[in-house]
PDB file of N, CA and C in Angstrom:
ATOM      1  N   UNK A   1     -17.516  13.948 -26.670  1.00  0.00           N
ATOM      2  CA  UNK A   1     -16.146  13.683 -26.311  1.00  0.00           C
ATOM      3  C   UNK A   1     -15.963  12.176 -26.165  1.00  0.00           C
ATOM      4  N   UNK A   2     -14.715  11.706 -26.371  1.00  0.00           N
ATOM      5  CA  UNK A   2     -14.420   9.780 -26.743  1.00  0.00           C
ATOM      6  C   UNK A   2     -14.135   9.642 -25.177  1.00  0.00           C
ATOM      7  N   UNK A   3     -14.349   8.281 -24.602  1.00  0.00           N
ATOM      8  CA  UNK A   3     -14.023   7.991 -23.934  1.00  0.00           C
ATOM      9  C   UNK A   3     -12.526   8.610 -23.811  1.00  0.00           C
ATOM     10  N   UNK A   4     -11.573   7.920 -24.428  1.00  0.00           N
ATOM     11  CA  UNK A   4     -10.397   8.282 -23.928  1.00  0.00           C
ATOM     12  C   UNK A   4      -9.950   9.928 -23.531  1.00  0.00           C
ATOM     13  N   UNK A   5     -10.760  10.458 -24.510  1.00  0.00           N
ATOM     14  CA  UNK A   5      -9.999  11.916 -24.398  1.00  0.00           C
ATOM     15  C   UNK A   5     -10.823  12.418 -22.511  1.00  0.00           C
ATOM     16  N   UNK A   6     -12.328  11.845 -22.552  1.00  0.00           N
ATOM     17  CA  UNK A   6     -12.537  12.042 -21.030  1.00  0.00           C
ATOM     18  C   UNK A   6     -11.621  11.517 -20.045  1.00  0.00           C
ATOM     19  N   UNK A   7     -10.792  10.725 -20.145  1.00  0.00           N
ATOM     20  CA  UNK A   7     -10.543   9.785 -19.113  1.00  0.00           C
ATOM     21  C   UNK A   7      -8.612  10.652 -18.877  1.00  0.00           C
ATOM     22  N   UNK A   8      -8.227  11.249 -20.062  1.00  0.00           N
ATOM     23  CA  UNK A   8      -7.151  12.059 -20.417  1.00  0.00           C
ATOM     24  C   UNK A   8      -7.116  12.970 -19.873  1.00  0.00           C
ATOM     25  N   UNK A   9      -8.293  13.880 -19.860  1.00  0.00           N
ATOM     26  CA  UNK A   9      -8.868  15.193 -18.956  1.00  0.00           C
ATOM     27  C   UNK A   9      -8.536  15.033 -17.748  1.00  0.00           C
ATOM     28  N   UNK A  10      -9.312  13.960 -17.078  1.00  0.00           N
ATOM     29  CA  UNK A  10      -9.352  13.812 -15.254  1.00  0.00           C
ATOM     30  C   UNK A  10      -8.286  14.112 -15.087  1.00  0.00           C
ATOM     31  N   UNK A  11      -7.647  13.024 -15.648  1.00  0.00           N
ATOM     32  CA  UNK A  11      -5.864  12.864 -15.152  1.00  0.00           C
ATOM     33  C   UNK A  11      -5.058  14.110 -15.143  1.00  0.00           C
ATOM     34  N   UNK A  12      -5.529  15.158 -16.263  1.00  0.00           N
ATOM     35  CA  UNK A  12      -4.590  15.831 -17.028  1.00  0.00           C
ATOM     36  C   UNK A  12      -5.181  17.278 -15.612  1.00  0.00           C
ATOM     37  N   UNK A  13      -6.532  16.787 -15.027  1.00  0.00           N
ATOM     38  CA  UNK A  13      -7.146  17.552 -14.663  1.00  0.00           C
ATOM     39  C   UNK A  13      -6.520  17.803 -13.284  1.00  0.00           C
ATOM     40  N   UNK A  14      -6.616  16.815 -12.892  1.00  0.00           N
ATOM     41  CA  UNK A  14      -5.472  16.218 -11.360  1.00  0.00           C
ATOM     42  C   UNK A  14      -4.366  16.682 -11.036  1.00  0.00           C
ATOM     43  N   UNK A  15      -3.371  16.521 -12.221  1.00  0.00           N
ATOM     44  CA  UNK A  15      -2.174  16.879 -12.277  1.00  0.00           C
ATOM     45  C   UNK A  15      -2.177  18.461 -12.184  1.00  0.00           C
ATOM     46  N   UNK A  16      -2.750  19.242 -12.888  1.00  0.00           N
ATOM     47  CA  UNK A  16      -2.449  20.677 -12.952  1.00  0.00           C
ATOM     48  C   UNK A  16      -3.306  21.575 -11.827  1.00  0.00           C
ATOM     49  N   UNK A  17      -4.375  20.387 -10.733  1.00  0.00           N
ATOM     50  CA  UNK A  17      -4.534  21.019  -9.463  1.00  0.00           C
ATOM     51  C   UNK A  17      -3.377  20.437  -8.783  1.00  0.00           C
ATOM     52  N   UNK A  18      -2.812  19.607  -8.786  1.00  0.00           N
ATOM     53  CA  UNK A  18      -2.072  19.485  -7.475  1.00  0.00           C
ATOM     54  C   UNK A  18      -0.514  20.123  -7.657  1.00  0.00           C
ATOM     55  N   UNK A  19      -0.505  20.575  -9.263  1.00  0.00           N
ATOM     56  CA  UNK A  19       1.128  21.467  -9.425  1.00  0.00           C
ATOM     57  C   UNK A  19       0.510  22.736  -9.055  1.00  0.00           C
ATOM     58  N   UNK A  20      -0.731  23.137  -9.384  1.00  0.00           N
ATOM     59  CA  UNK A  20      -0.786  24.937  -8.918  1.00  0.00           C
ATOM     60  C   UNK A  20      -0.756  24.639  -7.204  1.00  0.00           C
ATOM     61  N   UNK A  21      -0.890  23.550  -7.013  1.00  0.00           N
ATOM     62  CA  UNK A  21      -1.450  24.009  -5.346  1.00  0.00           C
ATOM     63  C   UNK A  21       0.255  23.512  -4.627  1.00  0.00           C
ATOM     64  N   UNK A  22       1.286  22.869  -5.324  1.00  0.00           N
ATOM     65  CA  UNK A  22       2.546  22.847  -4.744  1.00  0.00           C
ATOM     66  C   UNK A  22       2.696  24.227  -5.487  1.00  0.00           C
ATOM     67  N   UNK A  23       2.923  24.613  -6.505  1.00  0.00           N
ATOM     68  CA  UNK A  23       3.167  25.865  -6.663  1.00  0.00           C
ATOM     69  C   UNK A  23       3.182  27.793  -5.555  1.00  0.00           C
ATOM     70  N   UNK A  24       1.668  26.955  -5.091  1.00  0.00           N
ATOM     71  CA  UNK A  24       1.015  28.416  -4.361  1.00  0.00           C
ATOM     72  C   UNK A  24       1.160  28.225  -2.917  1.00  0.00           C
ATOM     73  N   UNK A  25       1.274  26.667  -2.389  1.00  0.00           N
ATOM     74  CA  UNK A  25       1.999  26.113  -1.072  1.00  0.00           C
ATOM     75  C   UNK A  25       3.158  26.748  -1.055  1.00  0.00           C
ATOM     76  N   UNK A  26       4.394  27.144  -2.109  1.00  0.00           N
ATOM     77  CA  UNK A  26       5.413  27.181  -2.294  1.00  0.00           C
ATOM     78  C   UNK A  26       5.895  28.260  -1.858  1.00  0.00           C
ATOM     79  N   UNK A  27       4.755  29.560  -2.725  1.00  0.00           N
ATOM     80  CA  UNK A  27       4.693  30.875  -2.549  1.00  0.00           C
ATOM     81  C   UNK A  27       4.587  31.578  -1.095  1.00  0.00           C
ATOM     82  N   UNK A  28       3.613  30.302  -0.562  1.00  0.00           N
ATOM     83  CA  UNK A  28       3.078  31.428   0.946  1.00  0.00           C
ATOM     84  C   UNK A  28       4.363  30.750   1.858  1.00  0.00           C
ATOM     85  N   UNK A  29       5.094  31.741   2.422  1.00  0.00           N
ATOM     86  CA  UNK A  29       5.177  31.053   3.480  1.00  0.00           C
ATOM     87  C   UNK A  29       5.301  30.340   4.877  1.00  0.00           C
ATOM     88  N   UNK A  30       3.289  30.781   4.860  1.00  0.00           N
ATOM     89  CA  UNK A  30       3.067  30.351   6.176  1.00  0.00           C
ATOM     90  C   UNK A  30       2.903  29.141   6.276  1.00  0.00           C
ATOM     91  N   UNK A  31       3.005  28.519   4.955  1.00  0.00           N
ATOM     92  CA  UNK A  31       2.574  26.710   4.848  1.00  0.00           C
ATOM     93  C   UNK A  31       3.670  26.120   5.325  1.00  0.00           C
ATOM     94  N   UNK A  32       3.668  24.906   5.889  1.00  0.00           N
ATOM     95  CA  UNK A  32       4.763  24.170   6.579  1.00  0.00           C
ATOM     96  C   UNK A  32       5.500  23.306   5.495  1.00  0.00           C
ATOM     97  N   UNK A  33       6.567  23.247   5.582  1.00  0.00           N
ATOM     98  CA  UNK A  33       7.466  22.969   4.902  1.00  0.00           C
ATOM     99  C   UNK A  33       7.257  21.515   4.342  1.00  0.00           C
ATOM    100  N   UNK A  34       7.118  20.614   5.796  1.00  0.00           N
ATOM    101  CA  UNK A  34       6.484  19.204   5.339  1.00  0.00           C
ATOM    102  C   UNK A  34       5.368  18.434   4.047  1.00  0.00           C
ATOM    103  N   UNK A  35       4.536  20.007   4.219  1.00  0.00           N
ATOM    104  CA  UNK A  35       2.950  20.111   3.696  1.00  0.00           C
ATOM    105  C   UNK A  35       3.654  19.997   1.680  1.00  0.00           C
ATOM    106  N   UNK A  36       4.661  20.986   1.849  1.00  0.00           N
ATOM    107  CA  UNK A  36       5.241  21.288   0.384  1.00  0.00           C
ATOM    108  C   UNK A  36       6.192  19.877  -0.248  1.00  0.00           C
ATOM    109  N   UNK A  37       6.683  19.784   0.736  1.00  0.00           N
ATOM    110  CA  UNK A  37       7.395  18.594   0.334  1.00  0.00           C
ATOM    111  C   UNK A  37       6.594  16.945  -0.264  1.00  0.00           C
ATOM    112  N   UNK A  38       5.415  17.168   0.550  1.00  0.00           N
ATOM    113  CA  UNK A  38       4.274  16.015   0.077  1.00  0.00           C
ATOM    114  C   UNK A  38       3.987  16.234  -1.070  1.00  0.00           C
ATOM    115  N   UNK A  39       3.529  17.483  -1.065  1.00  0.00           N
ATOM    116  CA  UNK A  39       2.681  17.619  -2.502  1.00  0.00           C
ATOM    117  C   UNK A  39       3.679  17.818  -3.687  1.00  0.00           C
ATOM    118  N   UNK A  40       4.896  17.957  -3.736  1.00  0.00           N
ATOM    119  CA  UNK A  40       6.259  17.534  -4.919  1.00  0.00           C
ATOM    120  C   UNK A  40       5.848  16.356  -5.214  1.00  0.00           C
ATOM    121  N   UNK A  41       6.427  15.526  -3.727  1.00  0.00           N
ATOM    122  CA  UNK A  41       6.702  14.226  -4.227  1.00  0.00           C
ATOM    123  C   UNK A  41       5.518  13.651  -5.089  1.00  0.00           C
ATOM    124  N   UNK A  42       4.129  14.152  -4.584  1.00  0.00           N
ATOM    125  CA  UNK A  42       3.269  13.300  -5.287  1.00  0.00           C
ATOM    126  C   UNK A  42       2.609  13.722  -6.477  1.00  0.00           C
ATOM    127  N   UNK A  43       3.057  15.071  -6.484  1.00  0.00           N
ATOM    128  CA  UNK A  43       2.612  15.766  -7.847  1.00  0.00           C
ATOM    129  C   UNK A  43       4.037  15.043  -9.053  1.00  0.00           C
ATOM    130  N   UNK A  44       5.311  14.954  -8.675  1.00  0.00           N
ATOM    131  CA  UNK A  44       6.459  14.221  -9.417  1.00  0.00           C
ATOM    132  C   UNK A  44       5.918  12.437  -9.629  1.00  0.00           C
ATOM    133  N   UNK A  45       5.730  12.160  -8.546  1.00  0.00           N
ATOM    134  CA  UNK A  45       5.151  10.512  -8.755  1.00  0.00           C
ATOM    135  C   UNK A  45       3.974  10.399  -9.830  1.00  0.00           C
ATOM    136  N   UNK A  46       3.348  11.412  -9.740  1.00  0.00           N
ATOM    137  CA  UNK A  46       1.985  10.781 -10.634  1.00  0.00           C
ATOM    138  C   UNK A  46       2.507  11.306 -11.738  1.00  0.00           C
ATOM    139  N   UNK A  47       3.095  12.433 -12.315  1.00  0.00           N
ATOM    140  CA  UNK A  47       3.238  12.739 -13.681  1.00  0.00           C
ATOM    141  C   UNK A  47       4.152  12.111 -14.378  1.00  0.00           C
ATOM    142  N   UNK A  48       5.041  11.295 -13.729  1.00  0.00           N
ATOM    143  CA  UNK A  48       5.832  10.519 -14.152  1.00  0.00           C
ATOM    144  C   UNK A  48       5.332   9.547 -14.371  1.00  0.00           C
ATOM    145  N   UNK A  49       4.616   9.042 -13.541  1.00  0.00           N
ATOM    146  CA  UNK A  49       3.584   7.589 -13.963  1.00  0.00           C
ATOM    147  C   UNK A  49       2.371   7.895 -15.087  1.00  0.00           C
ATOM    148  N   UNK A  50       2.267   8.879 -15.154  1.00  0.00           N
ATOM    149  CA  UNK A  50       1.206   9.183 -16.415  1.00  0.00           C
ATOM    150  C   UNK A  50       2.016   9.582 -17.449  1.00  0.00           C
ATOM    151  N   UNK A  51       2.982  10.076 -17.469  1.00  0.00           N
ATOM    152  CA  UNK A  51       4.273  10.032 -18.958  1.00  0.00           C
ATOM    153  C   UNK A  51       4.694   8.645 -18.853  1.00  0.00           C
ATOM    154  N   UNK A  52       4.765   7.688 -18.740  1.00  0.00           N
ATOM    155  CA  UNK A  52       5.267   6.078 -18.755  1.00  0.00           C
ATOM    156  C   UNK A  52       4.250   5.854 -19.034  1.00  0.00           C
ATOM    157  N   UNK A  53       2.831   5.970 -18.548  1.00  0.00           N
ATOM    158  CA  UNK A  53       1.484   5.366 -19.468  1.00  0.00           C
ATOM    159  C   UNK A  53       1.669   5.821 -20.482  1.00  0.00           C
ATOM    160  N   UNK A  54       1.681   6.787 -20.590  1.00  0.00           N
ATOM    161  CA  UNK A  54       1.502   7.373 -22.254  1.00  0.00           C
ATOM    162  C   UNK A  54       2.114   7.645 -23.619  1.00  0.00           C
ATOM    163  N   UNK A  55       3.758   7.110 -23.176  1.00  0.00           N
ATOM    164  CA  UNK A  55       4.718   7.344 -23.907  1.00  0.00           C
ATOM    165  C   UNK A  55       4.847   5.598 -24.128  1.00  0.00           C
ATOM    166  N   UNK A  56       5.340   5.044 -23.275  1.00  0.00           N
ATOM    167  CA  UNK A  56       6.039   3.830 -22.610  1.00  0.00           C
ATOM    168  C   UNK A  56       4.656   2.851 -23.008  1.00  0.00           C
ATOM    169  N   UNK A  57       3.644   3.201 -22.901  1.00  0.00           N
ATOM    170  CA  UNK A  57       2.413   2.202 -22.540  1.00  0.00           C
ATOM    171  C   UNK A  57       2.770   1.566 -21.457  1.00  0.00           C
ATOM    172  N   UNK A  58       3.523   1.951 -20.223  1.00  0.00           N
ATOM    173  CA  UNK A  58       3.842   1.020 -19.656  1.00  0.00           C
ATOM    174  C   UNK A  58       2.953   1.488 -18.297  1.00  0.00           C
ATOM    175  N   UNK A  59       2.840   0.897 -17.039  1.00  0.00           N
ATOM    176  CA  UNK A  59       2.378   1.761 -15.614  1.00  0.00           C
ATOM    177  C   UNK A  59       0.874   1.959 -15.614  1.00  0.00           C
ATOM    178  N   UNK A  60       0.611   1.975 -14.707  1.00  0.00           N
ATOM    179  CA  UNK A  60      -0.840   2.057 -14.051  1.00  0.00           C
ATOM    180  C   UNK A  60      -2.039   2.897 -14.901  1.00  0.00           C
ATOM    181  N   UNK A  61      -1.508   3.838 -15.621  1.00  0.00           N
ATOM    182  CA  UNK A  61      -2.667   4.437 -16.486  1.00  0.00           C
ATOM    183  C   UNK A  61      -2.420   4.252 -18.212  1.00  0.00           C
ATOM    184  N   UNK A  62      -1.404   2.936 -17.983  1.00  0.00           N
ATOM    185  CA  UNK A  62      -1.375   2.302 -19.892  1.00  0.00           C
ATOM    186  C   UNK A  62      -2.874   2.368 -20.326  1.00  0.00           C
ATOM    187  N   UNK A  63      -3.935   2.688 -19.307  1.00  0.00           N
ATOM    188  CA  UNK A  63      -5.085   2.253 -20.217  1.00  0.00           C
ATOM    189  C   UNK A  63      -5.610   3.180 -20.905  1.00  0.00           C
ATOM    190  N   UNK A  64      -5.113   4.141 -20.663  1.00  0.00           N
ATOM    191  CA  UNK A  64      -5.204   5.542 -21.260  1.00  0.00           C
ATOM    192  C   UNK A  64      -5.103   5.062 -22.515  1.00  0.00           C
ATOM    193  N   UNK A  65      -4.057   4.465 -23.242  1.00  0.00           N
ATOM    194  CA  UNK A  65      -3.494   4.719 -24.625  1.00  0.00           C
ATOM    195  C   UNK A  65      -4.404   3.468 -25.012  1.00  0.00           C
ATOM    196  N   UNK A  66      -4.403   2.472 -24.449  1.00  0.00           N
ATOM    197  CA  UNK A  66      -5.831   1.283 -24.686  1.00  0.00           C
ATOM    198  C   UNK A  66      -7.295   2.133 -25.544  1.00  0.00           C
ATOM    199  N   UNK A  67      -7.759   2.918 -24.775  1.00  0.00           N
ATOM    200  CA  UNK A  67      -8.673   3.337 -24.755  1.00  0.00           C
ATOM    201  C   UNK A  67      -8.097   4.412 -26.535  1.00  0.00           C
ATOM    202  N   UNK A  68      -7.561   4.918 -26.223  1.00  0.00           N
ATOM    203  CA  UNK A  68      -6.958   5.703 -28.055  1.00  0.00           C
ATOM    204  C   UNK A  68      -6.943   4.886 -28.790  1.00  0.00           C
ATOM    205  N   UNK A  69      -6.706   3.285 -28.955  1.00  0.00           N
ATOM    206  CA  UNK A  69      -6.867   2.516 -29.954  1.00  0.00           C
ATOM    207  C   UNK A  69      -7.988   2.141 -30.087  1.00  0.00           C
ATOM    208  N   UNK A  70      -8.492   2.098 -29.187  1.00  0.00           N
ATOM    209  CA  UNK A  70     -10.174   1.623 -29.152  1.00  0.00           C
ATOM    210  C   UNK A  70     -10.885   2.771 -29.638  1.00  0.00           C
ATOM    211  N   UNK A  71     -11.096   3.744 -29.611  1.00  0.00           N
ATOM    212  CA  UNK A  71     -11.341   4.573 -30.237  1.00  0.00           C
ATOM    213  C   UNK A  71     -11.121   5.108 -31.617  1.00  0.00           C
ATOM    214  N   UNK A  72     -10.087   4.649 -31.630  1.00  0.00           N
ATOM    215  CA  UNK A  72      -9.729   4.870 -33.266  1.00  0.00           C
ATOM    216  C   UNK A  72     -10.217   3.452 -34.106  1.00  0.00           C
ATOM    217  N   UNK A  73     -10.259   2.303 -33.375  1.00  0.00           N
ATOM    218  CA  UNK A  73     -10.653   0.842 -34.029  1.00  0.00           C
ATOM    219  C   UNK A  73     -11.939   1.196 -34.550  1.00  0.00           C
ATOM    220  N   UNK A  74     -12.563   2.043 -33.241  1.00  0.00           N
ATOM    221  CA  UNK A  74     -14.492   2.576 -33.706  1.00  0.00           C
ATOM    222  C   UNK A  74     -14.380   3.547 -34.776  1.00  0.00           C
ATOM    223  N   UNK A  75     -13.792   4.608 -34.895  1.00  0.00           N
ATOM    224  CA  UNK A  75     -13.944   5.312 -36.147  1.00  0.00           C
ATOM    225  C   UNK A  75     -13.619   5.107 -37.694  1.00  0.00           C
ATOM    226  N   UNK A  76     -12.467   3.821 -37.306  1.00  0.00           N
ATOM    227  CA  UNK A  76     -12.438   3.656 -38.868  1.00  0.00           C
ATOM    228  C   UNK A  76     -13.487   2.780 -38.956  1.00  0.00           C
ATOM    229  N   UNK A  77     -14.243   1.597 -38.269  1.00  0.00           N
ATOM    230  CA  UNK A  77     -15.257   0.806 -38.387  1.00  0.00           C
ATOM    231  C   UNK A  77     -16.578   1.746 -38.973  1.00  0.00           C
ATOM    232  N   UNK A  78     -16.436   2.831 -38.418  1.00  0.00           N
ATOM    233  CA  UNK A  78     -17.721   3.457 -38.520  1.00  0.00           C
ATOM    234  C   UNK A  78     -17.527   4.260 -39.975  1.00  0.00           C
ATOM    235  N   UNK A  79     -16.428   4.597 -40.292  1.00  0.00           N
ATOM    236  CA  UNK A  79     -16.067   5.253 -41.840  1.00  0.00           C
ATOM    237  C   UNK A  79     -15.719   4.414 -43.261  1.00  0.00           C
ATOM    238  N   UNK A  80     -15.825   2.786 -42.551  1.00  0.00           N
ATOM    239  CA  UNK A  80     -16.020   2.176 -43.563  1.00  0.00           C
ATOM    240  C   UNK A  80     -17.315   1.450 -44.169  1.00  0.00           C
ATOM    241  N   UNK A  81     -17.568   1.565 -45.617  1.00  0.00           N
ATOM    242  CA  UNK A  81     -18.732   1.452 -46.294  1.00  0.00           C
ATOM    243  C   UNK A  81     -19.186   0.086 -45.897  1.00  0.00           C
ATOM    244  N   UNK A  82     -20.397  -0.255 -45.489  1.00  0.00           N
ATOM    245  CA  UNK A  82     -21.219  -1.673 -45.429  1.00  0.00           C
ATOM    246  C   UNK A  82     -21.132  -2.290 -46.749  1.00  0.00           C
ATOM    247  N   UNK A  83     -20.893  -3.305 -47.089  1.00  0.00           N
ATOM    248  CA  UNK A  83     -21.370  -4.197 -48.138  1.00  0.00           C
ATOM    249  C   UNK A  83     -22.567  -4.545 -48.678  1.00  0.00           C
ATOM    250  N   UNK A  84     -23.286  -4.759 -49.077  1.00  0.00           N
ATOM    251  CA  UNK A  84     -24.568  -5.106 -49.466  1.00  0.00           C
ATOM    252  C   UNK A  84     -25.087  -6.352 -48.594  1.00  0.00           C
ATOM    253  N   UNK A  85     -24.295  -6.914 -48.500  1.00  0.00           N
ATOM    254  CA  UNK A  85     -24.807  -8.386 -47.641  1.00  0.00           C
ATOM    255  C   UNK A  85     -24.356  -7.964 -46.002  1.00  0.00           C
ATOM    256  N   UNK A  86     -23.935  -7.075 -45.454  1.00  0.00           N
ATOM    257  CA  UNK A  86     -23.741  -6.640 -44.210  1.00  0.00           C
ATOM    258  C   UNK A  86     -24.909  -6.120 -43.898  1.00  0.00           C
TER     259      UNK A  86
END
């Protein structure tokens, strides 16, 4: 797996624990209301800041899309033929 696509995962990994767990906060409800309201805001804050990295290149995880060019810079390097004097 490329760097980037690991580093895509975490994030991607993050995000879809902390929406099932506002989700299932949501469901019970013996959870306190406060408790639900945190985990929106910050499950909305980060996925928004990781759609602006990734769309936008813009925001705190632009390096995400860094890392996709760099990765792709290595594969065509690596799929192009050496020269004789290389």
């Amino acid at each position: 797996m490329k760097k980037s696509e690991k580093e895509f995962f975490k994030h991607f990994a993050f995000i879809s624990i902390v929406v099932s767990v506002t989700i299932l906060l949501a469901c019970c409800s013996s959870s306190p209301k406060w408790l639900v309201q945190v985990f929106i805001i910050v499950s909305f804050s980060y996925v928004f800041l990781f759609m602006l990295g990734l769309v936008l290149g813009y925001g705190p995880l632009k390096y995400i899309g860094k890392l996709y060019a760099e990765d792709a810079n290595r594969h065509l390097k690596s799929r192009r033929q050496n020269q004789p004097w290389e």
